[in-house]
PDB file of N, CA and C in Angstrom:
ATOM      1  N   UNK A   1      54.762 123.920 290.896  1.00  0.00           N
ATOM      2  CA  UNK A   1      53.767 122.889 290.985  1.00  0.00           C
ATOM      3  C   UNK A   1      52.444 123.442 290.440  1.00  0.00           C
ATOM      4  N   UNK A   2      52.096 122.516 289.397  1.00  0.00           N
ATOM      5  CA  UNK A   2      50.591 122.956 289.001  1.00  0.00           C
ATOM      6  C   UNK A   2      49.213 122.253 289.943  1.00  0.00           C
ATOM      7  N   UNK A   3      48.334 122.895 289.976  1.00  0.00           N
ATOM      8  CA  UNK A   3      47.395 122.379 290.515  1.00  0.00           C
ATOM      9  C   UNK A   3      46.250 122.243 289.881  1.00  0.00           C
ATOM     10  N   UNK A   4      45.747 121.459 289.475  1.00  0.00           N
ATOM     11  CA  UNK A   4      44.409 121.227 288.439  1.00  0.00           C
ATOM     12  C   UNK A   4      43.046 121.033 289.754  1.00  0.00           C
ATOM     13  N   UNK A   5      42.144 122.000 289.748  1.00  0.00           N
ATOM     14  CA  UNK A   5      40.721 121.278 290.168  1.00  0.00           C
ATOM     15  C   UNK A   5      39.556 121.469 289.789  1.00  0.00           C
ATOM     16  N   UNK A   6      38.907 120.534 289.852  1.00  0.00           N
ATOM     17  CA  UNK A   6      37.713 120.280 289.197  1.00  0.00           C
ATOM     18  C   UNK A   6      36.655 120.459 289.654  1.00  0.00           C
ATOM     19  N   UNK A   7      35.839 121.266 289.471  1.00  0.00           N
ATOM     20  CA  UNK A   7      34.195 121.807 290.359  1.00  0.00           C
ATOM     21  C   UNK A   7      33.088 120.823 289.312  1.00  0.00           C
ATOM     22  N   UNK A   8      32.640 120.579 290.132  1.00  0.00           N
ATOM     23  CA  UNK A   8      31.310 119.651 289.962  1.00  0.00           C
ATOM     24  C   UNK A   8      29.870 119.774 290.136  1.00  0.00           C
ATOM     25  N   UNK A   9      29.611 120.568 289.479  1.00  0.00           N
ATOM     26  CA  UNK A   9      28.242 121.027 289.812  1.00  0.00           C
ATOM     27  C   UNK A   9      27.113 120.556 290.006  1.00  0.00           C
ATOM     28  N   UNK A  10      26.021 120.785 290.383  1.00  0.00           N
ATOM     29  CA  UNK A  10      24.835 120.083 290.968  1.00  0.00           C
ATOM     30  C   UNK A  10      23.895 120.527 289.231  1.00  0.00           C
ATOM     31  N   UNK A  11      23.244 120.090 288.573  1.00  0.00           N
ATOM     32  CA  UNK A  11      22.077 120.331 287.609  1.00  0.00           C
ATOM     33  C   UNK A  11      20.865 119.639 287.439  1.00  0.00           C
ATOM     34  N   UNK A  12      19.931 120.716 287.528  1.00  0.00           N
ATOM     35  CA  UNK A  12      18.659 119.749 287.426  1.00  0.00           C
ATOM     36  C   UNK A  12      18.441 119.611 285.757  1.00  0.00           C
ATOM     37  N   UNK A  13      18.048 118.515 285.435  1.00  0.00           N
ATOM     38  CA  UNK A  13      17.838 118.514 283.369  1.00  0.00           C
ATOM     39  C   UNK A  13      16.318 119.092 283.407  1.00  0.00           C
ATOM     40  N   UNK A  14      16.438 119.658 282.505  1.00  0.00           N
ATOM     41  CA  UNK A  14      15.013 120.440 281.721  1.00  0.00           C
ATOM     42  C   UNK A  14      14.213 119.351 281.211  1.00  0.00           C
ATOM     43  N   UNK A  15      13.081 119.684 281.101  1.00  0.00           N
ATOM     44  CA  UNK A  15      11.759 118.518 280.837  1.00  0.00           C
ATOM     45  C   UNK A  15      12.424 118.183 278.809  1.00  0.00           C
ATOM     46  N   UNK A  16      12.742 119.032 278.563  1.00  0.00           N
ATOM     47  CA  UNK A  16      13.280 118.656 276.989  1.00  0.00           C
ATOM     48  C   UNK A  16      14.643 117.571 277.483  1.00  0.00           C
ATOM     49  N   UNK A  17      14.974 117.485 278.470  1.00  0.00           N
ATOM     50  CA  UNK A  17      17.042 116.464 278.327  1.00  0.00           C
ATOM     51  C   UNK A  17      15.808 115.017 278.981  1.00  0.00           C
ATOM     52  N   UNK A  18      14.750 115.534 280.128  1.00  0.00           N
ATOM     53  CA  UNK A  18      14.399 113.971 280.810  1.00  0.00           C
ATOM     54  C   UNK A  18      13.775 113.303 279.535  1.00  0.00           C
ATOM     55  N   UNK A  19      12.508 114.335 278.628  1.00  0.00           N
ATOM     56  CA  UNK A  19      11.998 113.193 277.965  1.00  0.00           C
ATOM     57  C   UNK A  19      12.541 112.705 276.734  1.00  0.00           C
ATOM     58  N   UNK A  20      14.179 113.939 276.316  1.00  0.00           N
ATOM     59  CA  UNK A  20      14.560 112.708 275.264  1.00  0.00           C
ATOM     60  C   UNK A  20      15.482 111.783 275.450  1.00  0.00           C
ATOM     61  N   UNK A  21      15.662 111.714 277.440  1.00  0.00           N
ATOM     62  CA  UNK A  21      16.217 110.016 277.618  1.00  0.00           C
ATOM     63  C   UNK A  21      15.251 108.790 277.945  1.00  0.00           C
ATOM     64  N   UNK A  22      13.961 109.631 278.214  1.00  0.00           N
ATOM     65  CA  UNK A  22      12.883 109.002 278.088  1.00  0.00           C
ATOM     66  C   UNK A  22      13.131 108.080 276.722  1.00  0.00           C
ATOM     67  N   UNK A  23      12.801 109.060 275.824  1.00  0.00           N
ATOM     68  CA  UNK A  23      12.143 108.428 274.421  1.00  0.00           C
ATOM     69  C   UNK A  23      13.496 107.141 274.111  1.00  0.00           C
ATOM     70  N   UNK A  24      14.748 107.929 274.348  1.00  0.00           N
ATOM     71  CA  UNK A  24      15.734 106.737 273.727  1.00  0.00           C
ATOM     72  C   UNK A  24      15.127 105.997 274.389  1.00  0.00           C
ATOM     73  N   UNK A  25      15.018 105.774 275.811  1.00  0.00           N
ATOM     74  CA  UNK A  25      14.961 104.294 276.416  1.00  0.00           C
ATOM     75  C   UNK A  25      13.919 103.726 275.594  1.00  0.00           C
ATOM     76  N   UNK A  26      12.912 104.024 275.415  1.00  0.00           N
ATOM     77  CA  UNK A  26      11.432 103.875 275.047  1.00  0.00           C
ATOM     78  C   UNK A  26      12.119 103.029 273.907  1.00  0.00           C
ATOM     79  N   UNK A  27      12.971 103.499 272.879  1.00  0.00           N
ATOM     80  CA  UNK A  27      13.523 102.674 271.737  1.00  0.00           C
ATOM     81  C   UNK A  27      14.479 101.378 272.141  1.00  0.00           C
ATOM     82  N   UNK A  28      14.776 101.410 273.179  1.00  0.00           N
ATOM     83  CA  UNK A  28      15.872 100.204 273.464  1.00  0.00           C
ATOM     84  C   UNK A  28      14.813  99.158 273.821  1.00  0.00           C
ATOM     85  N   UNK A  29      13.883  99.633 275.042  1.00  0.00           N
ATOM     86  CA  UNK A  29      13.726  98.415 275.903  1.00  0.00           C
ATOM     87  C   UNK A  29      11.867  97.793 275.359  1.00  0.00           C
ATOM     88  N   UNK A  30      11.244  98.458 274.207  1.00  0.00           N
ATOM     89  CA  UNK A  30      10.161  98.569 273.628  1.00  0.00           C
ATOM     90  C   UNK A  30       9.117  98.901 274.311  1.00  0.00           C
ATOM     91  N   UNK A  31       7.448  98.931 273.806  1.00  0.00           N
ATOM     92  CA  UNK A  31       6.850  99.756 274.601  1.00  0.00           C
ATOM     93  C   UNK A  31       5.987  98.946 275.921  1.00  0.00           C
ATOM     94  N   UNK A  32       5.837  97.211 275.659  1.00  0.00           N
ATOM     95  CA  UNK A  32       5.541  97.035 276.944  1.00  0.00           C
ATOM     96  C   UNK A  32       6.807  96.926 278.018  1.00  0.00           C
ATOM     97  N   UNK A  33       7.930  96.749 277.602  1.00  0.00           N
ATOM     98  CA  UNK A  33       8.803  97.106 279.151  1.00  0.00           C
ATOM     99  C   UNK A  33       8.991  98.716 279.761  1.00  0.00           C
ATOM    100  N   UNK A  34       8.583  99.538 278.685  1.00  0.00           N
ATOM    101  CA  UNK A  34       8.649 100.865 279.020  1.00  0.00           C
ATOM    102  C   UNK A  34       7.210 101.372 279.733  1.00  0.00           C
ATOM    103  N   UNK A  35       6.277 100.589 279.261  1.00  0.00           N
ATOM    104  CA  UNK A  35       5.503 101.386 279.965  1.00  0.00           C
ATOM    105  C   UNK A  35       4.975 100.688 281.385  1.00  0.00           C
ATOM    106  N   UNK A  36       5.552  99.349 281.588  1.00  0.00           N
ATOM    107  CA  UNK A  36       5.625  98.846 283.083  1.00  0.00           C
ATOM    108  C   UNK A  36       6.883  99.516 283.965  1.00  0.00           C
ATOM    109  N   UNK A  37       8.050  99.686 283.385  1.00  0.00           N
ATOM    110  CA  UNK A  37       9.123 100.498 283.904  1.00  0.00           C
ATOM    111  C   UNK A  37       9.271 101.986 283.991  1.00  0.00           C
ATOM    112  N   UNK A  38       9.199 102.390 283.065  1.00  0.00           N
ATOM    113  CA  UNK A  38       9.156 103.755 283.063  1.00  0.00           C
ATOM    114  C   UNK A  38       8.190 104.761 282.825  1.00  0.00           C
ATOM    115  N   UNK A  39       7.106 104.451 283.040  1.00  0.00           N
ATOM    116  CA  UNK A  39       5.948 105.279 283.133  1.00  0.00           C
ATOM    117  C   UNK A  39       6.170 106.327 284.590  1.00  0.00           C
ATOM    118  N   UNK A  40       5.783 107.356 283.688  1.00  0.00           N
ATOM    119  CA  UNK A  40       5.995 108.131 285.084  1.00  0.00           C
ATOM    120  C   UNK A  40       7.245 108.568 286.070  1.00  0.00           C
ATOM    121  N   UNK A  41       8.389 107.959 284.979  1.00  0.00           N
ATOM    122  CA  UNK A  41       9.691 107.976 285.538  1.00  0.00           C
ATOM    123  C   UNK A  41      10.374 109.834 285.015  1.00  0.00           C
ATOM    124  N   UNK A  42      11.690 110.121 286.273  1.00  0.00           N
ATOM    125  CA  UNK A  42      11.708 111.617 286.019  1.00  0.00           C
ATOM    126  C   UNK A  42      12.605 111.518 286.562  1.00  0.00           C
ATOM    127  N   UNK A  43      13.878 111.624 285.122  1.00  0.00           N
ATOM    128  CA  UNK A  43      15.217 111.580 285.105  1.00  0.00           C
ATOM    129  C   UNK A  43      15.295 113.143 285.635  1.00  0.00           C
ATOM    130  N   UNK A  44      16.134 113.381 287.119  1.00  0.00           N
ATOM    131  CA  UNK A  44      16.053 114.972 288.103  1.00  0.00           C
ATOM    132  C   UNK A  44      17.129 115.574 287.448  1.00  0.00           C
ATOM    133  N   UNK A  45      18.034 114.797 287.848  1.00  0.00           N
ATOM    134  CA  UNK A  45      19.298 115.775 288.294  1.00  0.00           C
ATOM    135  C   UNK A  45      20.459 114.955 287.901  1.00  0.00           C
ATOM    136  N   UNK A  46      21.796 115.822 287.910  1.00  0.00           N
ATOM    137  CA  UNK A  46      23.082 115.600 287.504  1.00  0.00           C
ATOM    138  C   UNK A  46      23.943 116.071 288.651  1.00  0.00           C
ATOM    139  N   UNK A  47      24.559 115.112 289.312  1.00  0.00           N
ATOM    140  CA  UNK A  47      25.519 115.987 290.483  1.00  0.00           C
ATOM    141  C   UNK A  47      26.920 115.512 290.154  1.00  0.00           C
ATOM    142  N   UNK A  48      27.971 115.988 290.202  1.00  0.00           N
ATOM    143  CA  UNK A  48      28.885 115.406 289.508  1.00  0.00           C
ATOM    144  C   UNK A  48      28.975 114.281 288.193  1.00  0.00           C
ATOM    145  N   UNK A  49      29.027 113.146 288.159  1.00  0.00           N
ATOM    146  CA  UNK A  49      28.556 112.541 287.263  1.00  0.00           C
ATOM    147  C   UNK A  49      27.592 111.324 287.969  1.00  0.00           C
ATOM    148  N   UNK A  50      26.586 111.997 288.600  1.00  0.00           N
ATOM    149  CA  UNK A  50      25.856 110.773 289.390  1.00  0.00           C
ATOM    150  C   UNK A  50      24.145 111.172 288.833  1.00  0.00           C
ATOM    151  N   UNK A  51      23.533 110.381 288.180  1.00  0.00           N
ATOM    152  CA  UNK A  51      22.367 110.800 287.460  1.00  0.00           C
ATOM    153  C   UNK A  51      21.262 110.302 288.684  1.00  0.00           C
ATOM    154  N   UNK A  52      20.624 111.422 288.938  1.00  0.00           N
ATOM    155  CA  UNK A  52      19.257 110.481 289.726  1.00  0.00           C
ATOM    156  C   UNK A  52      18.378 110.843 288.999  1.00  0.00           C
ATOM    157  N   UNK A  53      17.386 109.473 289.256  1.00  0.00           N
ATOM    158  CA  UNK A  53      16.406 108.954 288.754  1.00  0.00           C
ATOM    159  C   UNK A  53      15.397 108.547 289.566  1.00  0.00           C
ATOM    160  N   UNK A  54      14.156 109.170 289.556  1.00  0.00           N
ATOM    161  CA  UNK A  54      12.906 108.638 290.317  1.00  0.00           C
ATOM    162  C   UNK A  54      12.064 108.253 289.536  1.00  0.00           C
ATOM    163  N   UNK A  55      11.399 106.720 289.942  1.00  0.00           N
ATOM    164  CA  UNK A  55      10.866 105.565 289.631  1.00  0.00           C
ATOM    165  C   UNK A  55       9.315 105.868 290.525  1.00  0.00           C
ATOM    166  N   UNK A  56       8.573 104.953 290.102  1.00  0.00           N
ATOM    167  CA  UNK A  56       7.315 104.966 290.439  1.00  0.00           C
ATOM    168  C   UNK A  56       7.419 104.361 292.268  1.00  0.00           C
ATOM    169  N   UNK A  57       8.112 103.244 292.159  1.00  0.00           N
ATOM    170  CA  UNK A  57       7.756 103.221 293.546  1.00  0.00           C
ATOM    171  C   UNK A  57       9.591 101.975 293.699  1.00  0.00           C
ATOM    172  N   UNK A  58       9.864 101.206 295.120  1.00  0.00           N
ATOM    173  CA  UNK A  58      11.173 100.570 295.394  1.00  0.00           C
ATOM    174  C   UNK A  58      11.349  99.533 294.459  1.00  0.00           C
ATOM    175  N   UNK A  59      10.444  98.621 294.058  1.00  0.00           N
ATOM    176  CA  UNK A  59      10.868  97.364 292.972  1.00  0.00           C
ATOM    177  C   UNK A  59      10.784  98.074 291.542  1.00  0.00           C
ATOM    178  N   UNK A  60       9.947  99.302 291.279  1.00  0.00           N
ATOM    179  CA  UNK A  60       9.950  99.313 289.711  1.00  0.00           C
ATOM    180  C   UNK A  60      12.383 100.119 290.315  1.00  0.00           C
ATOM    181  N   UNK A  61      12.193 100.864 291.204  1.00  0.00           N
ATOM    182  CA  UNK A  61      13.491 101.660 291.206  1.00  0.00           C
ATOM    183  C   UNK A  61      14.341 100.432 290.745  1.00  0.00           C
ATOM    184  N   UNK A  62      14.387  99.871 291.717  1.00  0.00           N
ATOM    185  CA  UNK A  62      15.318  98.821 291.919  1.00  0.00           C
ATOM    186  C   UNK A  62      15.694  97.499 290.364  1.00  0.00           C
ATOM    187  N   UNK A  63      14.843  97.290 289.862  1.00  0.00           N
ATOM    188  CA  UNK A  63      14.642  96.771 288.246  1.00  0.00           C
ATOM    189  C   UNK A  63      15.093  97.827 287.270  1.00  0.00           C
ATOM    190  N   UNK A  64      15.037  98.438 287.785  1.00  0.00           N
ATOM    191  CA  UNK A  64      15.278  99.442 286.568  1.00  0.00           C
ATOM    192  C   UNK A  64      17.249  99.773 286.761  1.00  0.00           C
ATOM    193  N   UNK A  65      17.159 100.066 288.266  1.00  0.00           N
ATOM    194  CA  UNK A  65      18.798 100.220 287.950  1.00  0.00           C
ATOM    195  C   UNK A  65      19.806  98.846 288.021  1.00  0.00           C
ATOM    196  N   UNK A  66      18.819  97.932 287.897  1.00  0.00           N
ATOM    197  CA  UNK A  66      19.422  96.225 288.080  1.00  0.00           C
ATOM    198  C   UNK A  66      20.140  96.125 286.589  1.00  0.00           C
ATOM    199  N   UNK A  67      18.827  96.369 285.410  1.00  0.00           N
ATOM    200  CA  UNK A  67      18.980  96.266 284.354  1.00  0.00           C
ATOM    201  C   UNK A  67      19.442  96.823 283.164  1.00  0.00           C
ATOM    202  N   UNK A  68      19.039  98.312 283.365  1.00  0.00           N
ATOM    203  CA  UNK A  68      19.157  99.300 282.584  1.00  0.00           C
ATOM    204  C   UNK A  68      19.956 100.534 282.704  1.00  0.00           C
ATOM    205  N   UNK A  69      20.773 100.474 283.962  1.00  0.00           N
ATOM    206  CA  UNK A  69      21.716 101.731 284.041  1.00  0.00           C
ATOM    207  C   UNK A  69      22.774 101.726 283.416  1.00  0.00           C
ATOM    208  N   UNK A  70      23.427 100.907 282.347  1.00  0.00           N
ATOM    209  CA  UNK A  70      24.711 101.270 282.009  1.00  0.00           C
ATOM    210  C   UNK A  70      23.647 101.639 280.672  1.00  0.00           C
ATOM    211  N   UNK A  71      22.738 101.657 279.910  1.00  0.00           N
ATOM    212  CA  UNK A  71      21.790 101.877 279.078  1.00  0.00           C
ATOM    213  C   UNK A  71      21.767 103.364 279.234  1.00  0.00           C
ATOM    214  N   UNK A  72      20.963 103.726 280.393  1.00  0.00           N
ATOM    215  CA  UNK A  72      20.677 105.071 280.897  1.00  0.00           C
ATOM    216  C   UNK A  72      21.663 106.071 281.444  1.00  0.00           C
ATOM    217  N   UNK A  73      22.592 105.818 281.577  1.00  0.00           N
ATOM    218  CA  UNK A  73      24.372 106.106 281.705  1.00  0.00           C
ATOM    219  C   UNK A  73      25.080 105.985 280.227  1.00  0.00           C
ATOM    220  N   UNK A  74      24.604 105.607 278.991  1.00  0.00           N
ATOM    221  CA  UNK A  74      25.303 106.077 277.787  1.00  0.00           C
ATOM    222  C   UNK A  74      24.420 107.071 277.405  1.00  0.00           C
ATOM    223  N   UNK A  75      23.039 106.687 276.753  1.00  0.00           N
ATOM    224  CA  UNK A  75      22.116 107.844 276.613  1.00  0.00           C
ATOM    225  C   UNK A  75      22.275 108.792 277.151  1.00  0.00           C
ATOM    226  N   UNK A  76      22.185 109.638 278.480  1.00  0.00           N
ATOM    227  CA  UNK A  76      22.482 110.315 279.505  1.00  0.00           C
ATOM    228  C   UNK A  76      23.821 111.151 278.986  1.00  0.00           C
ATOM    229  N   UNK A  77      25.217 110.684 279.263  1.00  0.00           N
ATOM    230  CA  UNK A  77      26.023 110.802 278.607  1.00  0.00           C
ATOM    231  C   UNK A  77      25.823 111.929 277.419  1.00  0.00           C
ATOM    232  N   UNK A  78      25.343 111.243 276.333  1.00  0.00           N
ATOM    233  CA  UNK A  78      25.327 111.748 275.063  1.00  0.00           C
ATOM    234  C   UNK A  78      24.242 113.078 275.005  1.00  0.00           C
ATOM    235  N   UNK A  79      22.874 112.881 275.658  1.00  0.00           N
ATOM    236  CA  UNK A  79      22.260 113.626 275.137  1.00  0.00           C
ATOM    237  C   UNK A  79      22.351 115.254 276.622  1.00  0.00           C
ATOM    238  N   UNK A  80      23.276 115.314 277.447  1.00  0.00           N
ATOM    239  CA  UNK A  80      23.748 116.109 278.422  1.00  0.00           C
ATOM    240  C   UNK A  80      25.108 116.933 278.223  1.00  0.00           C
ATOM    241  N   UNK A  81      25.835 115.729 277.319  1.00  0.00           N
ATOM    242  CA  UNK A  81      27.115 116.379 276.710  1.00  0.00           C
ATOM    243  C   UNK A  81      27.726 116.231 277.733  1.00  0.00           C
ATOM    244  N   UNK A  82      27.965 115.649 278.937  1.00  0.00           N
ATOM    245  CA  UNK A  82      28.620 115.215 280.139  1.00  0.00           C
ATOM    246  C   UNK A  82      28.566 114.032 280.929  1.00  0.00           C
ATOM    247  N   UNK A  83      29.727 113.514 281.106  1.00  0.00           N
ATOM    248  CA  UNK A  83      29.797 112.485 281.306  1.00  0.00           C
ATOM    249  C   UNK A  83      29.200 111.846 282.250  1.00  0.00           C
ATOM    250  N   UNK A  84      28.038 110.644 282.740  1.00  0.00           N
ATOM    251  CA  UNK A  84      27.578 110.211 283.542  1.00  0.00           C
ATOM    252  C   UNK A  84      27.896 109.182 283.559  1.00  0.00           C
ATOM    253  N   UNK A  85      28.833 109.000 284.739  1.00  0.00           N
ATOM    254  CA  UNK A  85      28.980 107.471 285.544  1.00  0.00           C
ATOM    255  C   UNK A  85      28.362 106.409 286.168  1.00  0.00           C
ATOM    256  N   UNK A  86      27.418 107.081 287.215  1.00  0.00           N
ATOM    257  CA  UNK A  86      26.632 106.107 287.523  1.00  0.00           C
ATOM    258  C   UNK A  86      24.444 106.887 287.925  1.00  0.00           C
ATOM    259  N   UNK A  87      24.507 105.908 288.129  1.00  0.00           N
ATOM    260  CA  UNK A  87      22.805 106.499 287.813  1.00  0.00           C
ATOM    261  C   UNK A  87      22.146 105.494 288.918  1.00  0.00           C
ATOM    262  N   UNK A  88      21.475 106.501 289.546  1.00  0.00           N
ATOM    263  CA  UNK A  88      21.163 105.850 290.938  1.00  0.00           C
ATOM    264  C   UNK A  88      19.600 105.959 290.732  1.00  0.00           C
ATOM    265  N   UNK A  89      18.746 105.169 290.656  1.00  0.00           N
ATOM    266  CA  UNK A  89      17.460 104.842 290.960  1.00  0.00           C
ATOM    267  C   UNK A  89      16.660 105.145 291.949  1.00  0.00           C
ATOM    268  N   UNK A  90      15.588 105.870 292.372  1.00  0.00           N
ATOM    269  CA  UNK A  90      14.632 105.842 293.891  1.00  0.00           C
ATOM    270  C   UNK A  90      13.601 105.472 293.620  1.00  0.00           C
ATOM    271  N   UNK A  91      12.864 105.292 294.745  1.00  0.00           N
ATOM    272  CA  UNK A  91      11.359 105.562 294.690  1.00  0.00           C
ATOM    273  C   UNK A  91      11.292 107.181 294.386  1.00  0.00           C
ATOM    274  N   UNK A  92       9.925 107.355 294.247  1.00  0.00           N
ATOM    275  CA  UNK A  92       9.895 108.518 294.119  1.00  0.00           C
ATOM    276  C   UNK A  92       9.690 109.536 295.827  1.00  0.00           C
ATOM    277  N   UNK A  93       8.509 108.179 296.513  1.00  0.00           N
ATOM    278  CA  UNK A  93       8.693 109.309 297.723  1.00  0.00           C
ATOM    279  C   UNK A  93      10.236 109.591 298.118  1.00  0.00           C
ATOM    280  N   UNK A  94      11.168 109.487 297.575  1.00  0.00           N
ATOM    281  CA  UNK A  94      12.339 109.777 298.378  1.00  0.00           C
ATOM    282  C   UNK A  94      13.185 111.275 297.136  1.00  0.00           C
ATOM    283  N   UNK A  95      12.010 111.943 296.322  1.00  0.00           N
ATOM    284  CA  UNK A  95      12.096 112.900 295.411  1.00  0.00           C
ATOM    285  C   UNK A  95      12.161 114.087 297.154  1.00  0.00           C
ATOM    286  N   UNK A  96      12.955 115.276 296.391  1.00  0.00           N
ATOM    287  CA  UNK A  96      12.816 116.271 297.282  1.00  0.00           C
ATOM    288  C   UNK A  96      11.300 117.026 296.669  1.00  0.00           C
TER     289      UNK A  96
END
């Protein structure tokens, strides 16, 4: 019997991986929805394939992963070289 398992590591992205999913978004969603949405936004971390994302405060979080996470889940994806499934939104007070 073979046994295959898979370790999943925890990663925080470097200020070079957040701001060039920054910038893609910046190209999808143009610059007044970007800079009411994502100003100030700070794509953290990678934990298995679960992307968090802290938002300025609960309604910009919450709009943002209403609209734009399967967006920020391909970008993500591509520019990490690992696959991200889903992408979870906060406020920010809820940043460690």
């Amino acid at each position: 019997m073979i046994s295959i398992c898979y370790f999943l590591a925890s990663m925080h992205l470097t200020t070079v991986q957040d701001q060039a999913i920054a910038a893609r978004m910046a190209l999808i969603v143009g610059g007044a929805t970007f800079d009411r949405l994502f100003a100030g936004v700070r794509f953290d971390e990678v934990d298995g394939d679960i992307l968090y994302v802290y938002a300025k405060d609960e309604e910009t979080a919450a709009e943002m992963e209403d609209n734009f996470a399967l967006h920020i889940s391909i970008i993500a994806t591509d520019i990490l070289k690992s696959e991200v499934g889903i992408v979870l939104v906060l406020p920010k007070q809820l940043s460690q």
